[in-house]
PDB file of N, CA and C in Angstrom:
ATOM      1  N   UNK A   1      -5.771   3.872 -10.261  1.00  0.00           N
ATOM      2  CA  UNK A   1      -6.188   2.562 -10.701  1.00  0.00           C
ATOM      3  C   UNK A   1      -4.998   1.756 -11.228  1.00  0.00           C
ATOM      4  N   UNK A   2      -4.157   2.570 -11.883  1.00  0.00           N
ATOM      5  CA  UNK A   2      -3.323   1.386 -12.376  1.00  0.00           C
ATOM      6  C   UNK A   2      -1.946   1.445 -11.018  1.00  0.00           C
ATOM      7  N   UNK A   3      -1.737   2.126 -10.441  1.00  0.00           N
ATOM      8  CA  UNK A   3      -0.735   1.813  -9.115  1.00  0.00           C
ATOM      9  C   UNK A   3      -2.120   0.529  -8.630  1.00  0.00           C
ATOM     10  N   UNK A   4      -2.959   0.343  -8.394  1.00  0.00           N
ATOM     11  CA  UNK A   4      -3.410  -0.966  -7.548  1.00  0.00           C
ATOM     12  C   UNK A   4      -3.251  -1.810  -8.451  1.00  0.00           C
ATOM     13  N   UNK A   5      -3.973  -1.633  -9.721  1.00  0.00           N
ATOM     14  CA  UNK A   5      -3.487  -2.774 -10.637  1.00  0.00           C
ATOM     15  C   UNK A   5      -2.231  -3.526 -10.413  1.00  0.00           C
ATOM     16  N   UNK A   6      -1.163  -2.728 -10.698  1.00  0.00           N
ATOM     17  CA  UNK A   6       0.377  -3.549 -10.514  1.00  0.00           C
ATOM     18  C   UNK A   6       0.440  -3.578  -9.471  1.00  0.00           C
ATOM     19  N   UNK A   7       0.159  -3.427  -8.466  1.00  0.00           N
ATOM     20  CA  UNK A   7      -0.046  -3.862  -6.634  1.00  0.00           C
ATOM     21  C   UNK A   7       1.157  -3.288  -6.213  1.00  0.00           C
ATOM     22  N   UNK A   8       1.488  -1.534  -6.840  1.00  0.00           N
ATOM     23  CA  UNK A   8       2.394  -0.971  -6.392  1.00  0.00           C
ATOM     24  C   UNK A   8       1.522  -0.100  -4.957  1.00  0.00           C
ATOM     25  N   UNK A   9       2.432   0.089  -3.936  1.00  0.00           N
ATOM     26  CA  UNK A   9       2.170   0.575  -2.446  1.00  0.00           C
ATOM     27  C   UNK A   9       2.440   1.955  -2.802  1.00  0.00           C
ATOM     28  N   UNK A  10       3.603   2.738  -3.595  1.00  0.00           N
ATOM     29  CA  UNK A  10       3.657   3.825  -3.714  1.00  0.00           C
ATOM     30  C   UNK A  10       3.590   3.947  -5.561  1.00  0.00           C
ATOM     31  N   UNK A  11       3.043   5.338  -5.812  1.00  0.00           N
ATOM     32  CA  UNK A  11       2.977   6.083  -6.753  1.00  0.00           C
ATOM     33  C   UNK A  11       4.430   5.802  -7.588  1.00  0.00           C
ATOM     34  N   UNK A  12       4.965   6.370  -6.960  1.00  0.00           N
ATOM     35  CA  UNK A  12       6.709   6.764  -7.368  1.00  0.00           C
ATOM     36  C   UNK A  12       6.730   5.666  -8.125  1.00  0.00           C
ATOM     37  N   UNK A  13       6.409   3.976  -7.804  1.00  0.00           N
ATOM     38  CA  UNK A  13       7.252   2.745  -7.897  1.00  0.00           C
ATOM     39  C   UNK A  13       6.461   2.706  -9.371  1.00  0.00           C
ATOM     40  N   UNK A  14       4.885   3.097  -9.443  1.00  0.00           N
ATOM     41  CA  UNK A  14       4.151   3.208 -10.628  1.00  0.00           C
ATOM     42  C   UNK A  14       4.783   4.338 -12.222  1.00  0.00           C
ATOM     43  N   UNK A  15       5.253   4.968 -11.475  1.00  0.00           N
ATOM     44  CA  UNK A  15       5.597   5.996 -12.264  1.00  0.00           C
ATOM     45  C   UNK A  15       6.694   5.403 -13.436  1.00  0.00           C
ATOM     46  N   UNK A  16       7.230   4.406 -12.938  1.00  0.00           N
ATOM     47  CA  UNK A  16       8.702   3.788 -13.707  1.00  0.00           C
ATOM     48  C   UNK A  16       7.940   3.682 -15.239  1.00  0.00           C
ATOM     49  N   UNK A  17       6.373   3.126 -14.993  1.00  0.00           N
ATOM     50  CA  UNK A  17       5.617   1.788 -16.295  1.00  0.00           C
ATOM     51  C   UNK A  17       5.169   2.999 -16.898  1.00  0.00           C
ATOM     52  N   UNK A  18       5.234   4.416 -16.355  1.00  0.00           N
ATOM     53  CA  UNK A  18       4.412   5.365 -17.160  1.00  0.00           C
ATOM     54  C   UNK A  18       5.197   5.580 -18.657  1.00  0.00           C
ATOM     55  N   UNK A  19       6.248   4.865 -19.308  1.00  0.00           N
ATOM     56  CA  UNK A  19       6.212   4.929 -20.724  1.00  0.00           C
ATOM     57  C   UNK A  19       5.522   4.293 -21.441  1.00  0.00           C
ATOM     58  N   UNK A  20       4.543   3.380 -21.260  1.00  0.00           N
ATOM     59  CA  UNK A  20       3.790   2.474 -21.939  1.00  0.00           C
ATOM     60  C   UNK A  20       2.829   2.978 -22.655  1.00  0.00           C
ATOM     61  N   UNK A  21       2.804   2.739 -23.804  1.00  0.00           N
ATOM     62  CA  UNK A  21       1.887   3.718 -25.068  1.00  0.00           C
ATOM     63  C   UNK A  21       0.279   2.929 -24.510  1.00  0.00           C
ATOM     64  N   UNK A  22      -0.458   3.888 -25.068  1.00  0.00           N
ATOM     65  CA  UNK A  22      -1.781   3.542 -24.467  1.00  0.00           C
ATOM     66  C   UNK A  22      -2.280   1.881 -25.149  1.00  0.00           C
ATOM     67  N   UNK A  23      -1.596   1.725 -26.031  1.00  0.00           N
ATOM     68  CA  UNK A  23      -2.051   0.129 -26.893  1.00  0.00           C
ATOM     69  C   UNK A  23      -1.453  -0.505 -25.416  1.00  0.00           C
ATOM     70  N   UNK A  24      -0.406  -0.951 -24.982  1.00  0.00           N
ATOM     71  CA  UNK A  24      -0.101  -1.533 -24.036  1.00  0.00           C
ATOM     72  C   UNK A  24      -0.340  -1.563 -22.845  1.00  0.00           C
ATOM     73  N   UNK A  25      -0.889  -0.433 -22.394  1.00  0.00           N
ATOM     74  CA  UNK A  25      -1.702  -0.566 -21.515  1.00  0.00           C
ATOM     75  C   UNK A  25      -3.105  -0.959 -21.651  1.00  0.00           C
ATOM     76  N   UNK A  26      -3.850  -0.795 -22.210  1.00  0.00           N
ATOM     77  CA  UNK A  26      -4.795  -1.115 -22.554  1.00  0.00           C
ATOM     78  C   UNK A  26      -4.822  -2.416 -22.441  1.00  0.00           C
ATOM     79  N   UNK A  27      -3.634  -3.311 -22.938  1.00  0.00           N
ATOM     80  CA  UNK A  27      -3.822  -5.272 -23.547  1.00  0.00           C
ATOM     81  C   UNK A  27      -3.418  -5.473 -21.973  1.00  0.00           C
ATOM     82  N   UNK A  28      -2.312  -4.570 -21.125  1.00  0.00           N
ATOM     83  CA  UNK A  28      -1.816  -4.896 -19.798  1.00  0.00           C
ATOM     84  C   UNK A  28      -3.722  -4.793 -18.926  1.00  0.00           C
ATOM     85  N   UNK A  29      -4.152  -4.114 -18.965  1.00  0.00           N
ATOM     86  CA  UNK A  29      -5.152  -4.018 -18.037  1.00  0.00           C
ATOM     87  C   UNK A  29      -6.677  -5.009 -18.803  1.00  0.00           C
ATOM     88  N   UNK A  30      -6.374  -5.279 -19.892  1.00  0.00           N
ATOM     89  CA  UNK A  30      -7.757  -6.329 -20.108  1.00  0.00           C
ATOM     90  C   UNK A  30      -7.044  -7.598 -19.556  1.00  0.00           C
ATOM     91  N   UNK A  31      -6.023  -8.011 -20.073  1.00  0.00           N
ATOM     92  CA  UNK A  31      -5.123  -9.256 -19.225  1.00  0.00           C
ATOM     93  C   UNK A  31      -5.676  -9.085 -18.329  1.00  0.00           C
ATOM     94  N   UNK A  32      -5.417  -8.469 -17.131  1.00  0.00           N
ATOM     95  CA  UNK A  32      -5.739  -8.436 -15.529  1.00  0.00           C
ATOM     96  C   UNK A  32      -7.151  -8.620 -15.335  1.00  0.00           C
ATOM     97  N   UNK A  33      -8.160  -8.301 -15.957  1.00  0.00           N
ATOM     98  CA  UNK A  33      -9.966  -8.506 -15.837  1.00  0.00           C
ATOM     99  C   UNK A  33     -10.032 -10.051 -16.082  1.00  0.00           C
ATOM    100  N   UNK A  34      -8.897 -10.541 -16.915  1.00  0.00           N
ATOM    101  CA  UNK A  34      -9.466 -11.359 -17.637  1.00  0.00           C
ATOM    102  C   UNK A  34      -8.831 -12.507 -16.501  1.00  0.00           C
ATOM    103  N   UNK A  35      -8.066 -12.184 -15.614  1.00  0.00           N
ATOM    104  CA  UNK A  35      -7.360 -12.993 -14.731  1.00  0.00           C
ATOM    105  C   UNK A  35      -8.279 -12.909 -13.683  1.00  0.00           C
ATOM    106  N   UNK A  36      -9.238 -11.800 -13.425  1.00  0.00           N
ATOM    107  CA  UNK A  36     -10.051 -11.664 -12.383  1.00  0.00           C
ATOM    108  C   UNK A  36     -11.321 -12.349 -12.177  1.00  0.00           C
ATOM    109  N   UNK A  37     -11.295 -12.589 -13.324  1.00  0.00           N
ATOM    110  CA  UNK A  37     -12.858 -13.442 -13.502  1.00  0.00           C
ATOM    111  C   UNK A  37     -12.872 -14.454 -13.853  1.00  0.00           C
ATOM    112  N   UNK A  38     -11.635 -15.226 -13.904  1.00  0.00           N
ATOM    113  CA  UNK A  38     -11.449 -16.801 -14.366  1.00  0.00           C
ATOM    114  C   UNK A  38     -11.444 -17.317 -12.575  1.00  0.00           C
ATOM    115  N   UNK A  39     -12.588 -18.510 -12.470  1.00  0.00           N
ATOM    116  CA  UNK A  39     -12.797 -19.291 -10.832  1.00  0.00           C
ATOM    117  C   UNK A  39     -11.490 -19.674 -10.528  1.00  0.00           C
ATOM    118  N   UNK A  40     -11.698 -19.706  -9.386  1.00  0.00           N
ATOM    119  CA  UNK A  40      -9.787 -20.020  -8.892  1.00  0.00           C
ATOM    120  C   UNK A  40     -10.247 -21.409  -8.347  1.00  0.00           C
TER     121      UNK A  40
END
């Protein structure tokens, strides 16, 4: 889920963001819902 989130194609390229403490991910992935559901 979160390699599609960042619209990485491979794993590997995901792996870089894997230091991000769970608070930051967390605010990184409500951001993105919150971008998903605003009408374009």
């Amino acid at each position: 889920m979160v390699r599609d989130a960042l619209g990485h194609a491979d794993t590997k390229t995901t792996e870089i963001y894997t230091h991000l403490n769970n608070d930051e991910l967390r605010r990184a992935m409500q951001k993105l819902r919150a971008k998903k559901r605003r009408p374009k």
